[in-house]
C-alpha atoms as a PDB file:
ATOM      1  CA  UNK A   1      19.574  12.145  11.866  1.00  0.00           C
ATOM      2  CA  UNK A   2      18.113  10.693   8.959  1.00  0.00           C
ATOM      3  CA  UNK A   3      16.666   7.157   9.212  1.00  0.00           C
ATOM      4  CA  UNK A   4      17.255   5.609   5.524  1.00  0.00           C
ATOM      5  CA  UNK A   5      20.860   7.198   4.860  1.00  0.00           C
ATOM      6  CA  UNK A   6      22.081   6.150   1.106  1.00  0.00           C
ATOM      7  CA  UNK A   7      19.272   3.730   1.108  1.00  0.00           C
ATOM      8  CA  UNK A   8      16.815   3.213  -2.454  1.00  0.00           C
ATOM      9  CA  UNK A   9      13.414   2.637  -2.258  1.00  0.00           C
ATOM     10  CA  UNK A  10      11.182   1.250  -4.949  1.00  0.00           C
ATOM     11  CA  UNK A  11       7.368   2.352  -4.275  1.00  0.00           C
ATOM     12  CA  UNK A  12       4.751   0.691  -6.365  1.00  0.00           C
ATOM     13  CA  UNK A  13       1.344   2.610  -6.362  1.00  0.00           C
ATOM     14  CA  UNK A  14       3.086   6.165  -5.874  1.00  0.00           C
ATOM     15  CA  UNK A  15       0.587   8.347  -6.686  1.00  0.00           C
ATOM     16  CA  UNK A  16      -3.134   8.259  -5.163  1.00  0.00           C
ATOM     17  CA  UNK A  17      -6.903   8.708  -6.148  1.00  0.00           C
ATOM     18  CA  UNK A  18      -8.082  12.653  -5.967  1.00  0.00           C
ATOM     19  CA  UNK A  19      -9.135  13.555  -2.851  1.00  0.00           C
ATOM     20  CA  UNK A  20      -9.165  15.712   0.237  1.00  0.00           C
ATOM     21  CA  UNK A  21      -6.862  14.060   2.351  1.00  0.00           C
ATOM     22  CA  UNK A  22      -3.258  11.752   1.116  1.00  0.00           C
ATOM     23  CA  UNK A  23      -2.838   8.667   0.157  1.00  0.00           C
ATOM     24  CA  UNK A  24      -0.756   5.783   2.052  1.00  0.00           C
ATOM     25  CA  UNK A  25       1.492   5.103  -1.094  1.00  0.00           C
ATOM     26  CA  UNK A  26       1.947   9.319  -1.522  1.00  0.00           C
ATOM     27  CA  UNK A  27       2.594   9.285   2.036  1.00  0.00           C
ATOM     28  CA  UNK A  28       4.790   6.540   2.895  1.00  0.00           C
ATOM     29  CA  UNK A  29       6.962   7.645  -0.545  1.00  0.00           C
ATOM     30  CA  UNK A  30       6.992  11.095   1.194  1.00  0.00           C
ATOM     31  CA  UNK A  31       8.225  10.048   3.941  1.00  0.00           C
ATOM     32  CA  UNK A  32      10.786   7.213   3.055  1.00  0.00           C
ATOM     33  CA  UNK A  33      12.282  10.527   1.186  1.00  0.00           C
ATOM     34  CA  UNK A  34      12.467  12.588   4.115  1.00  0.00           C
ATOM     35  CA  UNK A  35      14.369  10.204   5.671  1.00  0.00           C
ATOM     36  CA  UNK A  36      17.160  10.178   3.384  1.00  0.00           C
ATOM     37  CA  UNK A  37      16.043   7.341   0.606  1.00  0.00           C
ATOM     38  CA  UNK A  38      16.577   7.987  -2.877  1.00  0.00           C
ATOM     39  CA  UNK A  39      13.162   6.769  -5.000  1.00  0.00           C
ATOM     40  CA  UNK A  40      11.977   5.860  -7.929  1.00  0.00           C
ATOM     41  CA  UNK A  41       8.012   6.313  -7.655  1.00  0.00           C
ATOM     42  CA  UNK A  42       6.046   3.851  -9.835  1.00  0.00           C
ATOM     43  CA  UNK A  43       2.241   4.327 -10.631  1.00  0.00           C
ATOM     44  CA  UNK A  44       0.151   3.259 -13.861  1.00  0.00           C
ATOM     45  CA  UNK A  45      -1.020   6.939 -13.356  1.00  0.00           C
ATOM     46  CA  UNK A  46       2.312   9.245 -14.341  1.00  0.00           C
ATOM     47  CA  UNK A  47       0.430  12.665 -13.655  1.00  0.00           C
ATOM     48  CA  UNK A  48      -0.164  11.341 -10.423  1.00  0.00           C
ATOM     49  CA  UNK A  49       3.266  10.044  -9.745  1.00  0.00           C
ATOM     50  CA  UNK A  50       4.653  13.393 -11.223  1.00  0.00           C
ATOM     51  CA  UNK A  51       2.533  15.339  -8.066  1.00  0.00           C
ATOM     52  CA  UNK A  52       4.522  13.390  -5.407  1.00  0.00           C
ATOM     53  CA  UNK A  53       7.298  13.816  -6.974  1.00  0.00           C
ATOM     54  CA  UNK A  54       7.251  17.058  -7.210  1.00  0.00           C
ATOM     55  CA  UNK A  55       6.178  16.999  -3.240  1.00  0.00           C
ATOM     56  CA  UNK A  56       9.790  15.346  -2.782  1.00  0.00           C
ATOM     57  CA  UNK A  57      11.903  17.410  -4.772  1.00  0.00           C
ATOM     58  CA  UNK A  58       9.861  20.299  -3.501  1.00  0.00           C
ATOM     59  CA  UNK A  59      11.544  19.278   0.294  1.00  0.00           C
ATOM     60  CA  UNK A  60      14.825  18.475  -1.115  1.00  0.00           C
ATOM     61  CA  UNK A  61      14.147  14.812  -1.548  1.00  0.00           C
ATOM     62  CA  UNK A  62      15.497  13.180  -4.775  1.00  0.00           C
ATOM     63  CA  UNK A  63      12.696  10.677  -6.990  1.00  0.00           C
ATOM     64  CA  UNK A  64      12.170   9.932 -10.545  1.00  0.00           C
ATOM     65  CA  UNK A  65       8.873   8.410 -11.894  1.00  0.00           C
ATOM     66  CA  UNK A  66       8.137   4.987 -13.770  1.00  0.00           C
ATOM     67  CA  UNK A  67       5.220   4.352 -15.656  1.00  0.00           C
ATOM     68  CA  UNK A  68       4.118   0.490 -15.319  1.00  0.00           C
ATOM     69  CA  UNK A  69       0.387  -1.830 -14.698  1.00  0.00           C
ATOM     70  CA  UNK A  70       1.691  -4.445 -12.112  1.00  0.00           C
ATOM     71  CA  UNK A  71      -0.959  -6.653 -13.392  1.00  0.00           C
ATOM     72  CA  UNK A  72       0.656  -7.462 -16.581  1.00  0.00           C
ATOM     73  CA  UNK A  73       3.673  -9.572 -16.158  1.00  0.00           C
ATOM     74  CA  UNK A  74       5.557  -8.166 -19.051  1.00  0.00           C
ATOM     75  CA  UNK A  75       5.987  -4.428 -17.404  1.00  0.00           C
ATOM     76  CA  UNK A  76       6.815  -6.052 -13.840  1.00  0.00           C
ATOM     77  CA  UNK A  77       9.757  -7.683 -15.593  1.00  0.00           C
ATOM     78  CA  UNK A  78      10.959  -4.255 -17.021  1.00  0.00           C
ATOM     79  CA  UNK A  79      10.005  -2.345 -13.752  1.00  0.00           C
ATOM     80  CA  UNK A  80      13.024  -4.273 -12.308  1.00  0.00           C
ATOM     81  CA  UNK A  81      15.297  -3.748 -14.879  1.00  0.00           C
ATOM     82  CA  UNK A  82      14.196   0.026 -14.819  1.00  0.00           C
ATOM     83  CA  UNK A  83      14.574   0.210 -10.754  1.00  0.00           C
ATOM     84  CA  UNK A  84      18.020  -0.996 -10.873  1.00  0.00           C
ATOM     85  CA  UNK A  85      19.138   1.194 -13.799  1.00  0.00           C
ATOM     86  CA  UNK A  86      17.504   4.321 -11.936  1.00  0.00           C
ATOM     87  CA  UNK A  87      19.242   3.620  -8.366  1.00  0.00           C
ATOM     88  CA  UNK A  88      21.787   1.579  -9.055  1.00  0.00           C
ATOM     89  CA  UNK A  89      20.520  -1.039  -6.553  1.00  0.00           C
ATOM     90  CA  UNK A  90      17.251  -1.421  -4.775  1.00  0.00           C
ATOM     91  CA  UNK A  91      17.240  -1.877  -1.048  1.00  0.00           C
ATOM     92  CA  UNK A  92      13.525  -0.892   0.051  1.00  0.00           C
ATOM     93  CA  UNK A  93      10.105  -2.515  -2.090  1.00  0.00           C
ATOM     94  CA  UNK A  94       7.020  -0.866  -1.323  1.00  0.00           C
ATOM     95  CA  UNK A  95       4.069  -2.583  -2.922  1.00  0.00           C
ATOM     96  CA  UNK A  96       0.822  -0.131  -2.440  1.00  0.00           C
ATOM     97  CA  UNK A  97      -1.196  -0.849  -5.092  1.00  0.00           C
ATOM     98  CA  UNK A  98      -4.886  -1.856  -4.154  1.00  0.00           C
ATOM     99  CA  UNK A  99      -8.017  -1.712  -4.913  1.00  0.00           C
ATOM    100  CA  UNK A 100     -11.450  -2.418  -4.075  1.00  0.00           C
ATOM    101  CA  UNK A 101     -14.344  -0.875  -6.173  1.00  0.00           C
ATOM    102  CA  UNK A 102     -16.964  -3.208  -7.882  1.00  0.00           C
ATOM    103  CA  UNK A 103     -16.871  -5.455  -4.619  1.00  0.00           C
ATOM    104  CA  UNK A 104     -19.586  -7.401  -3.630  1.00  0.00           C
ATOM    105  CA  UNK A 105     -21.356  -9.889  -1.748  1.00  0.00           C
ATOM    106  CA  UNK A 106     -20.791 -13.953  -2.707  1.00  0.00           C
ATOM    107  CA  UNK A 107     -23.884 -14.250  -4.543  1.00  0.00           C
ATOM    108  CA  UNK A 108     -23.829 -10.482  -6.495  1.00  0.00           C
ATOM    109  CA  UNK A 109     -20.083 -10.163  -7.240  1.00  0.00           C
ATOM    110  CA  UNK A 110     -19.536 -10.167 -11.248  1.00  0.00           C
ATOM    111  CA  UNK A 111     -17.024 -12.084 -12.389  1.00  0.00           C
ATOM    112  CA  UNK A 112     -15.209  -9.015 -14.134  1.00  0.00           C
ATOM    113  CA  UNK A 113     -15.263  -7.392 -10.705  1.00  0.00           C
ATOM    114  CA  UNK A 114     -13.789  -9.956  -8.947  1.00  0.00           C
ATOM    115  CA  UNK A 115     -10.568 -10.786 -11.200  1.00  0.00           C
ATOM    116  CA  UNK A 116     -10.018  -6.915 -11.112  1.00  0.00           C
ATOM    117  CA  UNK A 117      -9.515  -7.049  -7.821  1.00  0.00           C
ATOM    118  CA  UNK A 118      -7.627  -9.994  -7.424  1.00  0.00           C
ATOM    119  CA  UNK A 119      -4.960  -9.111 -10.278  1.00  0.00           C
ATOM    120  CA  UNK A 120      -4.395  -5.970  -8.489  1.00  0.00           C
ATOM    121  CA  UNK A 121      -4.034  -6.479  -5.294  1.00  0.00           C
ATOM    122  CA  UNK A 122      -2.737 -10.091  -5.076  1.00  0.00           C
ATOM    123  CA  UNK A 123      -1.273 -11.228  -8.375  1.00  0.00           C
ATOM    124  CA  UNK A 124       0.443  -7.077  -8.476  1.00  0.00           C
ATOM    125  CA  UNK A 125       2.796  -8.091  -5.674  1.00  0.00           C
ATOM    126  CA  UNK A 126       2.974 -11.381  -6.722  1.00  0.00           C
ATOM    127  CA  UNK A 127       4.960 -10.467  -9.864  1.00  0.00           C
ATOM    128  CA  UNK A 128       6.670  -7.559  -8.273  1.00  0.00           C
ATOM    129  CA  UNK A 129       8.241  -9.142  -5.338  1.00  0.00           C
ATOM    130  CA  UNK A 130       8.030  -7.743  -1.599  1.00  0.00           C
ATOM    131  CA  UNK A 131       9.702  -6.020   1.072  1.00  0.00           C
ATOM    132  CA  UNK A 132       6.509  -3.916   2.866  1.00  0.00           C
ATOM    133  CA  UNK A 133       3.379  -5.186   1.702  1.00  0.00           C
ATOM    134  CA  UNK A 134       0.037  -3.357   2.197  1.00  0.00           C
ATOM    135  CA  UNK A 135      -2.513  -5.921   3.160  1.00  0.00           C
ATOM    136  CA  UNK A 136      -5.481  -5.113   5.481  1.00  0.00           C
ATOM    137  CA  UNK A 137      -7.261  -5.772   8.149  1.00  0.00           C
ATOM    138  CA  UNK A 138     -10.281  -7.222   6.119  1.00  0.00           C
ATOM    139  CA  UNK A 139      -8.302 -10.043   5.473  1.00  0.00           C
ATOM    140  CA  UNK A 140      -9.182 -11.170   8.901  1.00  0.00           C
ATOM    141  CA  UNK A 141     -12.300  -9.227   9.795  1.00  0.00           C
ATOM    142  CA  UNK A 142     -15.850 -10.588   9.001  1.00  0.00           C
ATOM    143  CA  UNK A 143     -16.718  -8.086   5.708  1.00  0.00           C
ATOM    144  CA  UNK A 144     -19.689 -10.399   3.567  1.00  0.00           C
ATOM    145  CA  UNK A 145     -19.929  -7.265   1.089  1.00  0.00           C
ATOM    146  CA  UNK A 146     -15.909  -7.203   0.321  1.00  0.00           C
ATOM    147  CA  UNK A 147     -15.657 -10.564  -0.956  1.00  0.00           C
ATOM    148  CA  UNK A 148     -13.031 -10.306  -3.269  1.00  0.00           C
ATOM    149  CA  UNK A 149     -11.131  -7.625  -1.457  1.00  0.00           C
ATOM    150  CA  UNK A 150     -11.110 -10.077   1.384  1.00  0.00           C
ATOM    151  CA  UNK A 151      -9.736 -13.217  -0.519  1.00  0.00           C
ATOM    152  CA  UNK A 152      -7.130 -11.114  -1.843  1.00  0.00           C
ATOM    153  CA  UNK A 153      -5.986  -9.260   0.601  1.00  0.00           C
ATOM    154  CA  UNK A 154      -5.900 -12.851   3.054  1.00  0.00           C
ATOM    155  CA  UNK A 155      -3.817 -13.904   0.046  1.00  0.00           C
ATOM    156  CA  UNK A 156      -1.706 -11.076   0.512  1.00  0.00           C
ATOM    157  CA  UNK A 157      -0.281 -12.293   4.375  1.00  0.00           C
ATOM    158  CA  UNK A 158      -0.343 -15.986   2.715  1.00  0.00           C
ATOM    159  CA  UNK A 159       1.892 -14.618   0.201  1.00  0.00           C
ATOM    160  CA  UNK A 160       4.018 -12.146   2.465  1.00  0.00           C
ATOM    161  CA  UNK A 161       4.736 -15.240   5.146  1.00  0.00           C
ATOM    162  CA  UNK A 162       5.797 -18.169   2.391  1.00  0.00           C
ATOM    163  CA  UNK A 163       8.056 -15.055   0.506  1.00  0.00           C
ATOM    164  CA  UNK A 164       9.237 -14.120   4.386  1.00  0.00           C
ATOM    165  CA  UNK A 165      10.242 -18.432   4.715  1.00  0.00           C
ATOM    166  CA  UNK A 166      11.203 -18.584   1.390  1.00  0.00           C
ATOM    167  CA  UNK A 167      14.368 -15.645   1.228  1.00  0.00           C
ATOM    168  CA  UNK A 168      15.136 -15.526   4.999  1.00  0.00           C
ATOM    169  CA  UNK A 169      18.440 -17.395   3.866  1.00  0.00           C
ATOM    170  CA  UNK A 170      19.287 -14.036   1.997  1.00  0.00           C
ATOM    171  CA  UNK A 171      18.700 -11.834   4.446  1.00  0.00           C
ATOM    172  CA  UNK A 172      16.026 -10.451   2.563  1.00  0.00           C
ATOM    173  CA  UNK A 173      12.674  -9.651   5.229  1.00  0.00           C
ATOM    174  CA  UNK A 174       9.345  -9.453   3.805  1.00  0.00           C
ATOM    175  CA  UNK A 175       6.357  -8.072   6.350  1.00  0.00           C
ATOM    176  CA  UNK A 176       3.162  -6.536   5.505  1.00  0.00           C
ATOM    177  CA  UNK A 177       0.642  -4.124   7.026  1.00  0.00           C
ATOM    178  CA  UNK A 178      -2.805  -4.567   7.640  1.00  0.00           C
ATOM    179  CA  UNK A 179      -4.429  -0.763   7.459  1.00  0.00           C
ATOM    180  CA  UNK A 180      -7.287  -0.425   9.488  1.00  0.00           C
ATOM    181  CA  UNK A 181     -10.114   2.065   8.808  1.00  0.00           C
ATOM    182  CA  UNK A 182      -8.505   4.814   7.023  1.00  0.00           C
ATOM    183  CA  UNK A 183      -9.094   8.746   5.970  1.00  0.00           C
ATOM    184  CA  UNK A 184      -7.644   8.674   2.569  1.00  0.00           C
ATOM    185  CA  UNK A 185      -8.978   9.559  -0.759  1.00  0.00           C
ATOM    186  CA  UNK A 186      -9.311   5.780  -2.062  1.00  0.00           C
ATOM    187  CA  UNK A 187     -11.009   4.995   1.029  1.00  0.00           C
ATOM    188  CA  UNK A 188     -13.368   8.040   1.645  1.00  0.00           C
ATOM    189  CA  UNK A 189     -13.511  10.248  -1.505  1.00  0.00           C
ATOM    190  CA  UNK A 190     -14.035   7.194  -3.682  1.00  0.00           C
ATOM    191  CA  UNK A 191     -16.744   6.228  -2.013  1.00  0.00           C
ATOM    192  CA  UNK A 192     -18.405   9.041  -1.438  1.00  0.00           C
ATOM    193  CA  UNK A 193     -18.568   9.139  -5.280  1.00  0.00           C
ATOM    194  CA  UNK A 194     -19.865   5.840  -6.445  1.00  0.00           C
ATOM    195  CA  UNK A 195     -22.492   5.947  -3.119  1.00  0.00           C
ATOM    196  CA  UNK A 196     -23.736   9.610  -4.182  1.00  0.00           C
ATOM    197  CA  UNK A 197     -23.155  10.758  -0.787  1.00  0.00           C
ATOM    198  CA  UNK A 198     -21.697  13.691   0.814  1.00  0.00           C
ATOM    199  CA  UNK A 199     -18.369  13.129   2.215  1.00  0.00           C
ATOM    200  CA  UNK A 200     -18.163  14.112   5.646  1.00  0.00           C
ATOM    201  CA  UNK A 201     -21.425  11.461   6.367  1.00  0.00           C
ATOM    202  CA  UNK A 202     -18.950   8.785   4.823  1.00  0.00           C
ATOM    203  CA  UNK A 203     -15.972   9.911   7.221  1.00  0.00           C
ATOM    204  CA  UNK A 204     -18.295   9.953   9.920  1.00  0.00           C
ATOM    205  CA  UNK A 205     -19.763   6.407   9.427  1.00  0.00           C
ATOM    206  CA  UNK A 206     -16.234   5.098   9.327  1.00  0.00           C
ATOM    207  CA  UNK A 207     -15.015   6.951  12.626  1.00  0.00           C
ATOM    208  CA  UNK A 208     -17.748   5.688  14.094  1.00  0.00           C
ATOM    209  CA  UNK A 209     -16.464   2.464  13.962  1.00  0.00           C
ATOM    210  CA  UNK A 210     -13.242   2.846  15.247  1.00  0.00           C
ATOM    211  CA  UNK A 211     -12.496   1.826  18.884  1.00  0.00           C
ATOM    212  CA  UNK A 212      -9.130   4.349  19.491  1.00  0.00           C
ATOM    213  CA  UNK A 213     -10.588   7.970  19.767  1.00  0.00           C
ATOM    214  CA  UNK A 214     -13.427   7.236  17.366  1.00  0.00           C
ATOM    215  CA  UNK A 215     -11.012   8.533  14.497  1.00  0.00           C
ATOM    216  CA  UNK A 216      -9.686   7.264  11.544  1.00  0.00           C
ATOM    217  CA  UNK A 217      -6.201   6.633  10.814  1.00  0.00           C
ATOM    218  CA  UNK A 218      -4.870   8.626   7.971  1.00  0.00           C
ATOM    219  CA  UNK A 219      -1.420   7.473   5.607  1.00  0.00           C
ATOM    220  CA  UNK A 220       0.746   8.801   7.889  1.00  0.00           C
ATOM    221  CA  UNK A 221       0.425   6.125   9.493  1.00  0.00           C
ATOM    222  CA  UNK A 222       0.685   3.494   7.586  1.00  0.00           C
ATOM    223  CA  UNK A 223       4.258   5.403   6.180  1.00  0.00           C
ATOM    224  CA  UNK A 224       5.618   5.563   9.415  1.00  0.00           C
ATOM    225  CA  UNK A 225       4.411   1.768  10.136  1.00  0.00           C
ATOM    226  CA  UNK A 226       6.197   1.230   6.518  1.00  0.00           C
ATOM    227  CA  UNK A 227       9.012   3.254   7.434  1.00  0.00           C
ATOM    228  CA  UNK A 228       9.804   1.393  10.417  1.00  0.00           C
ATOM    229  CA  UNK A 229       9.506  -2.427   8.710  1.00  0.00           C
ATOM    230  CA  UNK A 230      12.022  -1.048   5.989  1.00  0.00           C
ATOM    231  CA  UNK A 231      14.559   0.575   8.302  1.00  0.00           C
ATOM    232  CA  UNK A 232      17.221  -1.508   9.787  1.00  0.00           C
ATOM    233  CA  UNK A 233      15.632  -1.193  13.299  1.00  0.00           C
ATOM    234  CA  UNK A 234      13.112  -3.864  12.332  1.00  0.00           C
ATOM    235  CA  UNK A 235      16.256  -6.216  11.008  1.00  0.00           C
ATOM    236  CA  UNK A 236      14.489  -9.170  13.059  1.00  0.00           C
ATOM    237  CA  UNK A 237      11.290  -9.038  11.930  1.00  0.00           C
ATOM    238  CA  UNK A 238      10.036 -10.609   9.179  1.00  0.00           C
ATOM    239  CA  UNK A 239       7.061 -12.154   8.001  1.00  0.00           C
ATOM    240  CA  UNK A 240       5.239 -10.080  10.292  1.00  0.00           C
ATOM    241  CA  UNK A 241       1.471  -8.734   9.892  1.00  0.00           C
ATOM    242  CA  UNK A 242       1.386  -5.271  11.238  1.00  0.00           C
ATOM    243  CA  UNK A 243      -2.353  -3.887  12.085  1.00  0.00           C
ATOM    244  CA  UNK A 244      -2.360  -0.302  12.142  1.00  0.00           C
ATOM    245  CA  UNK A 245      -5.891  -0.287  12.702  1.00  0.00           C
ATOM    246  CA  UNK A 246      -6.545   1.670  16.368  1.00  0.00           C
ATOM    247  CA  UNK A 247      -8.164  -1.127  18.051  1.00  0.00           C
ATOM    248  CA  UNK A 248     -10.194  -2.287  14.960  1.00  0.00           C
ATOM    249  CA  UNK A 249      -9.409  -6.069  15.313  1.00  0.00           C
ATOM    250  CA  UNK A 250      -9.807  -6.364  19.290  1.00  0.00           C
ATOM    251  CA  UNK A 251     -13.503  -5.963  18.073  1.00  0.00           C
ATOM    252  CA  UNK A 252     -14.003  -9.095  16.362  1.00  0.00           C
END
């Protein structure tokens, strides 16, 4: 049995960065599919978006693809027009979008780096709306290189909770996760890049540091954390702030 029978999901940030592993918004769109969802996959990167999509239809699944920059209010206001003309109604939001190169300290951070960041991963679901928002566990975690990431990702929960208060009277839940360290191409292969370094020795540094098995996560699961906040068995929960972090916050 299928978990999201006749259900629609909307899942911003679709498509990933290239890499050897998946990405949570490929993953979690992957998977909402499997389980019987019909989606419409948004990215700012259509060849990207097209590769998932293809992943879906490949497995039987049913998507179509919408091009759209959630940091310019104008093409938020037609993604929702575009959602509800694609599936008729929209039952499932997945906001994925997020980034966090050009980060930096308080005192080094450029100014230019820092609103890139923020539009992106704060003001993006801002103007999009929310079901599952992907926050992360740096919002809470001591990171004095990741300033910006930080602030906006805190202001992601902030925003989550007050949107969770705010439509409870509609029935509509809004809950986000908080992703841990992570083995996905943004996280890893990204890095590896701008840091000049191999990337195994980046994957390594990162496992290190992770209290459950000494492993990473990977976007599995976070999708299967986002599956379960957008099925009806979590039809109580809302506002919530899901770490999916193995163990990373009992550290401090």
């Amino acid at each position: 049995m299928t978990r999201l029978p006749g259900k629609t999901a909307v899942v911003v940030g679709s498509g990933q960065t290239p890499g050897e592993t998946i990405g949570n918004g490929r993953a979690t769109a992957i998977l909402l599919a499997r389980q019987g969802a019909r989606l419409l996959l948004v990215d700012r990167d259509v060849a990207s978006a097209e590769e998932t999509r293809a992943m879906i239809e490949g497995a039987g699944g049913q998507a179509s693809v919408y091009q759209a920059d959630i940091t310019v209010e104008e093409e938020c206001a037609a993604l929702a027009a575009a959602s509800t003309a694609a599936l008729g109604h929209i039952d499932i939001l997945h906001n994925n979008v997020g980034i966090g190169i050009g980060d930096a300290g308080a005192t080094t951070l450029s100014e230019d780096g820092w609103q890139r960041i923020i539009d992106t991963n704060l003001k993006g679901m801002w103007l999009t709306g929310a079901i599952v928002n992907i926050s992360s566990v740096a919002a809470i975690v001591g990171t004095p290189n990741m300033l910006a990431y930080k602030l906006s990702k805190a202001g992601v929960n902030a925003l989550t909770q007050s949107l969770a208060l705010a439509n409870a009277r509609y029935g509509v839940r809004v809950n986000a996760i908080m992703p841990g360290l992570m083995n996905t191409p943004m996280a890893v292969d990204a890095v590896a890049a701008v840091r000049g370094r191999p990337r195994d020795e980046i994957a390594a540094a990162r496992d290190a540091q992770v209290p459950l098995r000494r492993q990473q996560g990977t976007a599995w699961d976070v999708a299967y954390a986002a599956l379960f906040l957008a099925s009806d068995e979590a039809r109580f929960i809302t506002g919530a702030l899901l770490p999916v972090d193995g163990g990373q916050l009992l550290t401090g």
